[in-house]
C-alpha atoms as a PDB file:
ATOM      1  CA  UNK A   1     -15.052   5.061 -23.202  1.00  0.00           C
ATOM      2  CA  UNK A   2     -12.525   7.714 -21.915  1.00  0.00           C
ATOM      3  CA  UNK A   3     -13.710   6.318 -18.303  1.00  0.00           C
ATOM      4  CA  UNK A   4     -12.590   2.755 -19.442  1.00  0.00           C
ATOM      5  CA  UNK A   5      -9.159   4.086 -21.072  1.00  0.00           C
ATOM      6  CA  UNK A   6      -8.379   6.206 -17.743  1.00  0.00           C
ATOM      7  CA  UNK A   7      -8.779   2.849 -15.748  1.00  0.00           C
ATOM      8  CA  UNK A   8      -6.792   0.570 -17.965  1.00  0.00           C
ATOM      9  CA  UNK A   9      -3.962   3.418 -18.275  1.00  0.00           C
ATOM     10  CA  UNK A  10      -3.879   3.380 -14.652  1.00  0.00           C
ATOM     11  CA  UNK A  11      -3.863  -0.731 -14.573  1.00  0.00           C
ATOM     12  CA  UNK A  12      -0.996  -0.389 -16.247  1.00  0.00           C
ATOM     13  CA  UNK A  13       0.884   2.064 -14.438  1.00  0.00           C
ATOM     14  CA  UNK A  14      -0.214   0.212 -11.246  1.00  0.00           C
ATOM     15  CA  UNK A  15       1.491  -2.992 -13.032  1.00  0.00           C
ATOM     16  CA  UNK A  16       4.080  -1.512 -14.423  1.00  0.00           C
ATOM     17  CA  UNK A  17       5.337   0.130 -10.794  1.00  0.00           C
ATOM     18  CA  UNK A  18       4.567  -3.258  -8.931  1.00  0.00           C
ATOM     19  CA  UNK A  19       6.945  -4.512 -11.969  1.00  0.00           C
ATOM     20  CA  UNK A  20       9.468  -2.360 -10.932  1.00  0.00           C
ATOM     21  CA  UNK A  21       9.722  -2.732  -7.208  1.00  0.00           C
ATOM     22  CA  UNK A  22       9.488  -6.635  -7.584  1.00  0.00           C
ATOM     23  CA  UNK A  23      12.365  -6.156 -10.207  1.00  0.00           C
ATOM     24  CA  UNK A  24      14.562  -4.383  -8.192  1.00  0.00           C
ATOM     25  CA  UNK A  25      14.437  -6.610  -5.483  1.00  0.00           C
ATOM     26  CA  UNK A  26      14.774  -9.566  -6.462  1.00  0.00           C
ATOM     27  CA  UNK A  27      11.270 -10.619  -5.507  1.00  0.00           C
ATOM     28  CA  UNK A  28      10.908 -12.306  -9.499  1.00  0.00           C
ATOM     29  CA  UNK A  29      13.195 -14.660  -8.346  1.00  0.00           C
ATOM     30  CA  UNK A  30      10.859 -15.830  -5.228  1.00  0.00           C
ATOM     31  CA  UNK A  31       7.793 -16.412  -8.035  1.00  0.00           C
ATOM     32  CA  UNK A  32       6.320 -13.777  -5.787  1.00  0.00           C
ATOM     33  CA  UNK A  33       5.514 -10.789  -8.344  1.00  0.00           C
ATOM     34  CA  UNK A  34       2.664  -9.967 -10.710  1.00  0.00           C
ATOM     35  CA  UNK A  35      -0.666  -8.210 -11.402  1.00  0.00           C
ATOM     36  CA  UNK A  36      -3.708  -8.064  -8.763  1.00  0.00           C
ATOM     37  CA  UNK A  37      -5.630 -10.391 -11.630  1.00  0.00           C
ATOM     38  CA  UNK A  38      -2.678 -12.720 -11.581  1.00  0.00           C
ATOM     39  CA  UNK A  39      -2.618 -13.295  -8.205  1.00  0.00           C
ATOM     40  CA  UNK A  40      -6.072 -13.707  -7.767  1.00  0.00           C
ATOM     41  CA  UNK A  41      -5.101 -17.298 -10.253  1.00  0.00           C
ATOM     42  CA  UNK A  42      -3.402 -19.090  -8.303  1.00  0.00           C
ATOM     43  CA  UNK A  43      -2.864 -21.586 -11.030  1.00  0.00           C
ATOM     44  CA  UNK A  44      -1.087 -18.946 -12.999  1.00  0.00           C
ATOM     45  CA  UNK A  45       2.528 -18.216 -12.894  1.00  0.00           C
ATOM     46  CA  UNK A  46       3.078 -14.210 -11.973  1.00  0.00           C
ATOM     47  CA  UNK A  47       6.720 -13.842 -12.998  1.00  0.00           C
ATOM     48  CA  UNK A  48       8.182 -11.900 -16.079  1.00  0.00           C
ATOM     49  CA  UNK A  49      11.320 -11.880 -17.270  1.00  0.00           C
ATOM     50  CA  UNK A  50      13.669  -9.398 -15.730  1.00  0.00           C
ATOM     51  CA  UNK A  51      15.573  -6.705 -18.375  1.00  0.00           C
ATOM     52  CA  UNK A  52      19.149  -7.206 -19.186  1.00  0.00           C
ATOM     53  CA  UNK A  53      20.952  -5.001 -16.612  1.00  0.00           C
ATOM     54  CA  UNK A  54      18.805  -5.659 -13.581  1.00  0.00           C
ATOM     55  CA  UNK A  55      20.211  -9.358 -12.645  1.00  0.00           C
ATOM     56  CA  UNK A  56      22.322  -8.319  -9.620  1.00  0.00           C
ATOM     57  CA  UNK A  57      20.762  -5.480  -8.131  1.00  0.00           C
ATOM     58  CA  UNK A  58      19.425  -7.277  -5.297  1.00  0.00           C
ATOM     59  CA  UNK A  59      21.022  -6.120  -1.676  1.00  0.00           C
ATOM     60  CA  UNK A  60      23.694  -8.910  -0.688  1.00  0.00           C
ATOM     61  CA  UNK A  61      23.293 -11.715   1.545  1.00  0.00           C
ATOM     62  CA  UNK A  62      23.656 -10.779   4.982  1.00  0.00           C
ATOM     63  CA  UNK A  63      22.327  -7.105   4.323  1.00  0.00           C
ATOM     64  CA  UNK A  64      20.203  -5.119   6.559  1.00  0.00           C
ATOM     65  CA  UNK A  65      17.280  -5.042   6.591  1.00  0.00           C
ATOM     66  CA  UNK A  66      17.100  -1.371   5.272  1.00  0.00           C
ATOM     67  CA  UNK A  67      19.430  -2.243   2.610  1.00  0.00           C
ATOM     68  CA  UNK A  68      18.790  -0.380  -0.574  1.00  0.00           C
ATOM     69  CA  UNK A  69      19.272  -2.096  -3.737  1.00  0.00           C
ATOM     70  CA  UNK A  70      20.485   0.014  -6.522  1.00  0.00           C
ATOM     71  CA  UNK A  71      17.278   1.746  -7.130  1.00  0.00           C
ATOM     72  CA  UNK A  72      17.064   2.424  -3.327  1.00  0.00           C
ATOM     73  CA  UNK A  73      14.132  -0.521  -3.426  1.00  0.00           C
ATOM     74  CA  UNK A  74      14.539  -2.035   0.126  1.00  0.00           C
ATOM     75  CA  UNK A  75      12.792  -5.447   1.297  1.00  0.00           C
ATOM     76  CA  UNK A  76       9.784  -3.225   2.505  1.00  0.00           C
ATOM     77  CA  UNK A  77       9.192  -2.519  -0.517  1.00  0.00           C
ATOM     78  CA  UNK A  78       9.228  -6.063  -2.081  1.00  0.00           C
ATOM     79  CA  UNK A  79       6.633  -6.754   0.851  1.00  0.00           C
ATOM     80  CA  UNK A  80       4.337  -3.878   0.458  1.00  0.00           C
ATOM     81  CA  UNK A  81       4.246  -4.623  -3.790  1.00  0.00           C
ATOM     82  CA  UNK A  82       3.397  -8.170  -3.014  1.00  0.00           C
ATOM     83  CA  UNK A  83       0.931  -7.593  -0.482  1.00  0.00           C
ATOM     84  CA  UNK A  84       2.076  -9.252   2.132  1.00  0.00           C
ATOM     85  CA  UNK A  85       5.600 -10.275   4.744  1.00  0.00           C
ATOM     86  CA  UNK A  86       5.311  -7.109   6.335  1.00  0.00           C
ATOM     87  CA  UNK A  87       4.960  -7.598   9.735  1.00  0.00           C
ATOM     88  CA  UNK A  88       8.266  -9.407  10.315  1.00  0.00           C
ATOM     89  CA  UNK A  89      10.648  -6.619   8.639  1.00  0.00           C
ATOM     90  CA  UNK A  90       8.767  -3.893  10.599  1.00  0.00           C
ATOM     91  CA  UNK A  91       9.601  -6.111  13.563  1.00  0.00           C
ATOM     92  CA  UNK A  92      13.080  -6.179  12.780  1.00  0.00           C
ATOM     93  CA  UNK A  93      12.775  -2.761  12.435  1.00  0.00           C
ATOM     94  CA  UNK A  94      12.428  -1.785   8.794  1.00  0.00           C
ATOM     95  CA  UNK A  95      12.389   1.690   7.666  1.00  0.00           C
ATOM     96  CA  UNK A  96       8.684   2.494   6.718  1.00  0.00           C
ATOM     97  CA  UNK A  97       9.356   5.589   5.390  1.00  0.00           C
ATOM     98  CA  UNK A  98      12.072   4.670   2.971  1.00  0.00           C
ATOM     99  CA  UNK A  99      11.056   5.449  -0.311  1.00  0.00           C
ATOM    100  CA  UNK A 100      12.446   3.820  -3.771  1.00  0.00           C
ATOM    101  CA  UNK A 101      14.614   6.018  -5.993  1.00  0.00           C
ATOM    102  CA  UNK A 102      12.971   4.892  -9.002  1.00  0.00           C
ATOM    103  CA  UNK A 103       9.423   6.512  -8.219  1.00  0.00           C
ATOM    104  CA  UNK A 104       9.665   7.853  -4.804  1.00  0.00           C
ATOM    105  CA  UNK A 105       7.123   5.502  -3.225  1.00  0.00           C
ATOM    106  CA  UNK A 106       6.743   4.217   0.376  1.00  0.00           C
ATOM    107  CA  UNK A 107       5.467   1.284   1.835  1.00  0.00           C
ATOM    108  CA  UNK A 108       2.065   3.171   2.413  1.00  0.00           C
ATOM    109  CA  UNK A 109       1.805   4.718  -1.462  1.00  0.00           C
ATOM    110  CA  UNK A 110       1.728   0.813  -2.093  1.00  0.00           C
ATOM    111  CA  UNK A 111      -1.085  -0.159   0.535  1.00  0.00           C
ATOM    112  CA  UNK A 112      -3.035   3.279  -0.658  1.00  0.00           C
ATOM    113  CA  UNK A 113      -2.917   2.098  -4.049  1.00  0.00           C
ATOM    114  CA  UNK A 114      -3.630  -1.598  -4.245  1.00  0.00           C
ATOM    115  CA  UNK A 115      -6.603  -0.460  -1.502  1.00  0.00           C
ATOM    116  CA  UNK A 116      -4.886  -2.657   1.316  1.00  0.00           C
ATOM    117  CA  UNK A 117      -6.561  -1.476   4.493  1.00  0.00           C
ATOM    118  CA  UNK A 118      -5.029  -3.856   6.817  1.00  0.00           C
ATOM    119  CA  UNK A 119      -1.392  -2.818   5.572  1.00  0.00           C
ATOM    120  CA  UNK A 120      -2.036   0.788   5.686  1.00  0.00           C
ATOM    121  CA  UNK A 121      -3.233   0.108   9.257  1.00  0.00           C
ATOM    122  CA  UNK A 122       0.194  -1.409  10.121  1.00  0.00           C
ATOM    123  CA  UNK A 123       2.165   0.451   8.395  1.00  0.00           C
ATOM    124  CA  UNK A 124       0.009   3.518  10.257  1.00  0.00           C
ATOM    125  CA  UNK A 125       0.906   1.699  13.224  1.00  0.00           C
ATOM    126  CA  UNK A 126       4.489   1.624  12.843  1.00  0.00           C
ATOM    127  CA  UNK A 127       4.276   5.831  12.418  1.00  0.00           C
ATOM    128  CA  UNK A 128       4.208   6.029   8.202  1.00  0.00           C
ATOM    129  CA  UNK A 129       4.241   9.020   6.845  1.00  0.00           C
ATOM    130  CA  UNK A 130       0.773   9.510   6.078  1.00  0.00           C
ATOM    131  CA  UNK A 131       1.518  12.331   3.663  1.00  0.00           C
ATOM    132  CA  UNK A 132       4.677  11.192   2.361  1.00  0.00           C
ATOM    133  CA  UNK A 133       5.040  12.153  -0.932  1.00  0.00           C
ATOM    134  CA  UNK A 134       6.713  10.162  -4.114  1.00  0.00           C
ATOM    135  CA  UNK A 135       8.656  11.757  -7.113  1.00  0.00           C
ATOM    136  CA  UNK A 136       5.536  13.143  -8.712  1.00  0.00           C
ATOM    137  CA  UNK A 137       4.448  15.067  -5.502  1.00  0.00           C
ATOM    138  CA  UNK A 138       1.616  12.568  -4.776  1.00  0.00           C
ATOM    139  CA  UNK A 139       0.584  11.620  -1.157  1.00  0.00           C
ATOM    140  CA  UNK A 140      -0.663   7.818  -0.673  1.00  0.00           C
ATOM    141  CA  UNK A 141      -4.072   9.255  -0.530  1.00  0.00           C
ATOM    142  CA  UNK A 142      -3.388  10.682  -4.430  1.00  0.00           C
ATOM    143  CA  UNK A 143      -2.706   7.273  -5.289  1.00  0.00           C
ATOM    144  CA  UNK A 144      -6.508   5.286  -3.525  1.00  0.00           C
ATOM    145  CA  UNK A 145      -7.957   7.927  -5.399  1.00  0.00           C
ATOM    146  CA  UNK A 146      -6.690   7.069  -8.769  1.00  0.00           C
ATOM    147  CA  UNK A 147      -6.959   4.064  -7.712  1.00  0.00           C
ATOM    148  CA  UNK A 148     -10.560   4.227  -6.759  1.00  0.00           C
ATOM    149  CA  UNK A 149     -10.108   2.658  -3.476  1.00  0.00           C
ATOM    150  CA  UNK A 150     -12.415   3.981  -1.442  1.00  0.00           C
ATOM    151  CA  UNK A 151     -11.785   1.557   1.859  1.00  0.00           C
ATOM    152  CA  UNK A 152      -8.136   2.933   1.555  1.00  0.00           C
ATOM    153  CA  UNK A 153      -9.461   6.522   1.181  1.00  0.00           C
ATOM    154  CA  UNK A 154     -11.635   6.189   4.354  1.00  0.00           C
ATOM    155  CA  UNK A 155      -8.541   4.765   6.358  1.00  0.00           C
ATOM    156  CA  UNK A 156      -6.200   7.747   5.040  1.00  0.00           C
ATOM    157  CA  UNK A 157      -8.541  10.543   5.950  1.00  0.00           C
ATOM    158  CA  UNK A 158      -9.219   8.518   9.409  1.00  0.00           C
ATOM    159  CA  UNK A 159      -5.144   9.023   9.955  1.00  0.00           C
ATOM    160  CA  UNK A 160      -5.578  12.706   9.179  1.00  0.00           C
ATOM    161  CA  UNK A 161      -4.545  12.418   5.350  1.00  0.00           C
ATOM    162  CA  UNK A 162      -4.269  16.174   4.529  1.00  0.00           C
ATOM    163  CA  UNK A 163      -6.933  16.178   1.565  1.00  0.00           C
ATOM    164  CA  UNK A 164      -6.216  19.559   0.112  1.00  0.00           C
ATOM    165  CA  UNK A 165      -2.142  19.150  -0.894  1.00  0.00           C
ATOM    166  CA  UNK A 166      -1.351  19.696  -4.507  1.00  0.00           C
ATOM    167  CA  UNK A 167       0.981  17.457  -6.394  1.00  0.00           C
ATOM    168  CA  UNK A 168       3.760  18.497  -8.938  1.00  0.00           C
ATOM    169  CA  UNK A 169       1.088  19.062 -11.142  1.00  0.00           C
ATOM    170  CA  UNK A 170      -1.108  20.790  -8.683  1.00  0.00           C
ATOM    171  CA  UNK A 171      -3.174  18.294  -9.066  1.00  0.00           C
ATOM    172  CA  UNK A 172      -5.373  17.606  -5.778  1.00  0.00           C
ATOM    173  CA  UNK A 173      -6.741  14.190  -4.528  1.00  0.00           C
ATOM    174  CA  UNK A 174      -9.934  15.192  -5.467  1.00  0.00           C
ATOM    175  CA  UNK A 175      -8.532  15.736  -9.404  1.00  0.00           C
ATOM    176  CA  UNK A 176      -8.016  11.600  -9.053  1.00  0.00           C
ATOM    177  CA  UNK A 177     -10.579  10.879  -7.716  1.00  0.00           C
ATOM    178  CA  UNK A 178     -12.751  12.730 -10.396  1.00  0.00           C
ATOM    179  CA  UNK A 179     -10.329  11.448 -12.736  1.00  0.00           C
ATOM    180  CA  UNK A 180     -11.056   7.556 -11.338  1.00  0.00           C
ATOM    181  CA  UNK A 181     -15.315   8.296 -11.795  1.00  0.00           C
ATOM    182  CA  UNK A 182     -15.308   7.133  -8.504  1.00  0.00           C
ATOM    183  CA  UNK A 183     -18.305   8.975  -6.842  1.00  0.00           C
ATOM    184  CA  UNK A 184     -17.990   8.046  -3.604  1.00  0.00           C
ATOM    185  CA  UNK A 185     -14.862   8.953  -2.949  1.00  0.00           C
ATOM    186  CA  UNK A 186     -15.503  12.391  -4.747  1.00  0.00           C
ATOM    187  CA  UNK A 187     -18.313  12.646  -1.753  1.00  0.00           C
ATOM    188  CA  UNK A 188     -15.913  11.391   1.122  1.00  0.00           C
ATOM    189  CA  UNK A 189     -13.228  14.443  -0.150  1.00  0.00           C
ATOM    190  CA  UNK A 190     -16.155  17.179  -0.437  1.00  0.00           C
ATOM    191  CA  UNK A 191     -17.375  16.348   3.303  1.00  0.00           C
ATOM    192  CA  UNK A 192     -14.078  17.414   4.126  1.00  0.00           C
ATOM    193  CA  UNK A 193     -14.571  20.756   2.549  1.00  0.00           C
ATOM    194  CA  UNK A 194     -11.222  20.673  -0.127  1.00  0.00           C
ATOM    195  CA  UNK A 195     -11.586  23.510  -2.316  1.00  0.00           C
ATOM    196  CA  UNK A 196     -13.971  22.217  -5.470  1.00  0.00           C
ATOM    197  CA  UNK A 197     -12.178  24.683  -7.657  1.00  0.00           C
ATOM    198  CA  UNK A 198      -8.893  23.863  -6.989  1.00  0.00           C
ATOM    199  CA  UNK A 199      -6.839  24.362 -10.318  1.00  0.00           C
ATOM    200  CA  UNK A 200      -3.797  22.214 -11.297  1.00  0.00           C
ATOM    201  CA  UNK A 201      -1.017  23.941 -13.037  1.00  0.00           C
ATOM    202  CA  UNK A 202      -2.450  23.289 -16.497  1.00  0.00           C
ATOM    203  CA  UNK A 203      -5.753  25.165 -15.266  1.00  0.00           C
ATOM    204  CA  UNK A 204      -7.666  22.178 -14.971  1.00  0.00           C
ATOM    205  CA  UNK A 205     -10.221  21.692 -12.528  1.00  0.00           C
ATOM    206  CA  UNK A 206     -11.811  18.911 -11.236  1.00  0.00           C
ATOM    207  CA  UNK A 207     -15.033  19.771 -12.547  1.00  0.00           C
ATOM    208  CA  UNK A 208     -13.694  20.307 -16.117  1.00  0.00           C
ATOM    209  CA  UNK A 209     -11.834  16.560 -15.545  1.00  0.00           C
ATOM    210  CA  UNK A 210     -16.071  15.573 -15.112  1.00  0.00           C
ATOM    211  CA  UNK A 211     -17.223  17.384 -18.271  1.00  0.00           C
ATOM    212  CA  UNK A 212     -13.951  16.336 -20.450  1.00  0.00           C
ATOM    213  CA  UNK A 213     -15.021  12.699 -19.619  1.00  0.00           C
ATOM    214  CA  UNK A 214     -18.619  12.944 -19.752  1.00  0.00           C
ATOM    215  CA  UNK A 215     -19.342  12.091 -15.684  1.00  0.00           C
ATOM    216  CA  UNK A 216     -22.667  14.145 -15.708  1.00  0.00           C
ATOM    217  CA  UNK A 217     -23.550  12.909 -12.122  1.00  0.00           C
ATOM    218  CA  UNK A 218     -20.009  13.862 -11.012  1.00  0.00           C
ATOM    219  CA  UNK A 219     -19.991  16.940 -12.497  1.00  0.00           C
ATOM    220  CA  UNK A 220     -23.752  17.709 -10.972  1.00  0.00           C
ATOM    221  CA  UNK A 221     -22.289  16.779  -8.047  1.00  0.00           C
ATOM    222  CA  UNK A 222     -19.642  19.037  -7.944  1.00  0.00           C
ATOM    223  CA  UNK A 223     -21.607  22.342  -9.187  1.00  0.00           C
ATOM    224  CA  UNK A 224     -23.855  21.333  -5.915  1.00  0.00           C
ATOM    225  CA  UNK A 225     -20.779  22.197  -3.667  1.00  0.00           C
ATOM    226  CA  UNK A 226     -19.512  25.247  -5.515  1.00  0.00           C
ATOM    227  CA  UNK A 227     -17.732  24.382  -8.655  1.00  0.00           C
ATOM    228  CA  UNK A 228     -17.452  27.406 -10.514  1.00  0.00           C
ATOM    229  CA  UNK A 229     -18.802  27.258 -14.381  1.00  0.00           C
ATOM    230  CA  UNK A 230     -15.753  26.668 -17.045  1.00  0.00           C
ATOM    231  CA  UNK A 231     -14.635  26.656 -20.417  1.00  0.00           C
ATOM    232  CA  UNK A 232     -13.977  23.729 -22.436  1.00  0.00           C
ATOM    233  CA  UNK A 233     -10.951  23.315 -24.188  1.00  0.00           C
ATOM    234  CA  UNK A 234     -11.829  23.836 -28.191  1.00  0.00           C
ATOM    235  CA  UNK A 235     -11.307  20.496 -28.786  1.00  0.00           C
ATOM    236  CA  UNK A 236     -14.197  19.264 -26.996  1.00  0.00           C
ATOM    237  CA  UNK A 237     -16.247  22.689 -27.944  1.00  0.00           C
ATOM    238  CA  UNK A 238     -15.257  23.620 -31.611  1.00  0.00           C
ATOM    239  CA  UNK A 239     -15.695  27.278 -32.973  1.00  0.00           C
ATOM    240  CA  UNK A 240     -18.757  27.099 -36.008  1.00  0.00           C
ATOM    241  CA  UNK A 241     -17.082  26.264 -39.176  1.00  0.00           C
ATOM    242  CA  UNK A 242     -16.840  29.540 -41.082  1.00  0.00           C
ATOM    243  CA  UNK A 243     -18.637  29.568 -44.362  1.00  0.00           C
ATOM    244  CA  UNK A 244     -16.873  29.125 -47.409  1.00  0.00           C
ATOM    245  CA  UNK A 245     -15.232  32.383 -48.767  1.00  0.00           C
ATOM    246  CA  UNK A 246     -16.901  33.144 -52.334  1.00  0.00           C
ATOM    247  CA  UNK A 247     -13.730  33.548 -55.248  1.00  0.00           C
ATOM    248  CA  UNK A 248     -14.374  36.832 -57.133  1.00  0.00           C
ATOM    249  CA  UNK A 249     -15.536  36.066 -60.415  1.00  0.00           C
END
């Protein structure tokens, strides 16, 4: 249950960002915008309605094409959160590293996310950032992992990904990926020998995100590379009731 409720929290926050980007740059107004499961129906319209106080904020006609709008959302951006127009804007030489003032994200921490392989290639291509990081200190290879997208994970580490850096949170990529119950990823991260008892700043470590959310196999898996044993919070591992105190009579 927890498992399901990580997933759909993170559907949302993939949504929500997509939202944004598309928002801020006018792409709701090309009927170009919406969730992976909307675009997958094509006979489904993906557009929302865009806030008050957003109309406008579109670069102007005749911009470049590393424009910002004001969010600092450029057209690369619009591209990368709809999946696709890419190739033309880093032809006409499109900033790949730009990244949105809204979130922080690049072009790539949309392809790592949304598990694009062939964009991440391009964008790879075109000298991304691979470890670029967004507002919250996360690297596009923190973002497949949440995502659980392993293709995108294989790609990242191909291009050198640096699999041990921390996030704001000191949170590591393996942390998402144990947070995502995606297995095979977990596996790809320990071949490359991160530390398995890397702590965030709360103290949590990845092994602790297994046992929290009841991945037994994950967790197994883990304690067969190293994890160290740990201590549930009290919530999950509640002191004995004491037993009733007796009044004197």
């Amino acid at each position: 249950m927890k498992t399901n409720d990580t997933n759909r929290k993170r559907e949302t926050e993939m949504n929500t960002k997509r939202w944004l980007a598309c928002a801020m740059v006018g792409a709701m107004a090309l009927g170009g915008c919406g969730s992976k499961e909307k675009d997958k129906d094509k006979g489904r319209s993906a557009s929302p309605t865009t806030p008050s106080g957003l109309e406008g904020s579109t670069p102007p006609p005749g911009a470049g094409v590393n424009a910002p709008d004001a969010m600092g959302f450029t057209q690369l951006h619009d591209a990368a959160a709809r999946r696709k127009g890419i190739e033309d804007l880093i032809r006409r030489g499109a900033d790949v590293n730009a990244k949105d003032k809204e979130i922080g994200w690049t072009a790539l921490h949309w392809a790592a996310a949304d598990g694009d392989v062939e964009m991440i290639s391009k964008l790879l291509a075109a000298r991304a950032d691979v470890d670029a990081t967004n507002l919250a200190g996360r690297t596009p290879l923190h973002e497949a992992c949440l995502s659980g997208q392993r293709e995108a994970v294989e790609a990242l580490l191909a291009a050198r990904a640096n699999p041990k850096l921390a996030d704001s949170n000191g949170r590591t990529p393996l942390h998402c990926a144990v947070q995502a119950n995606n297995r095979a990823i977990v596996e790809l991260l320990l071949a490359r020998r991160v530390d398995v008892n890397a702590a965030a700043k709360n103290g949590q470590t990845p092994l602790q995100i297994a046992l929290v959310s009841g991945q037994g196999e994950i967790a197994d898996l883990l304690r067969s590379h190293g994890a160290a044993p740990v201590k549930l919070p009290d919530r999950e591992n509640p002191l004995p009731t004491p037993p009733p105190t007796t009044k004197p009579s």
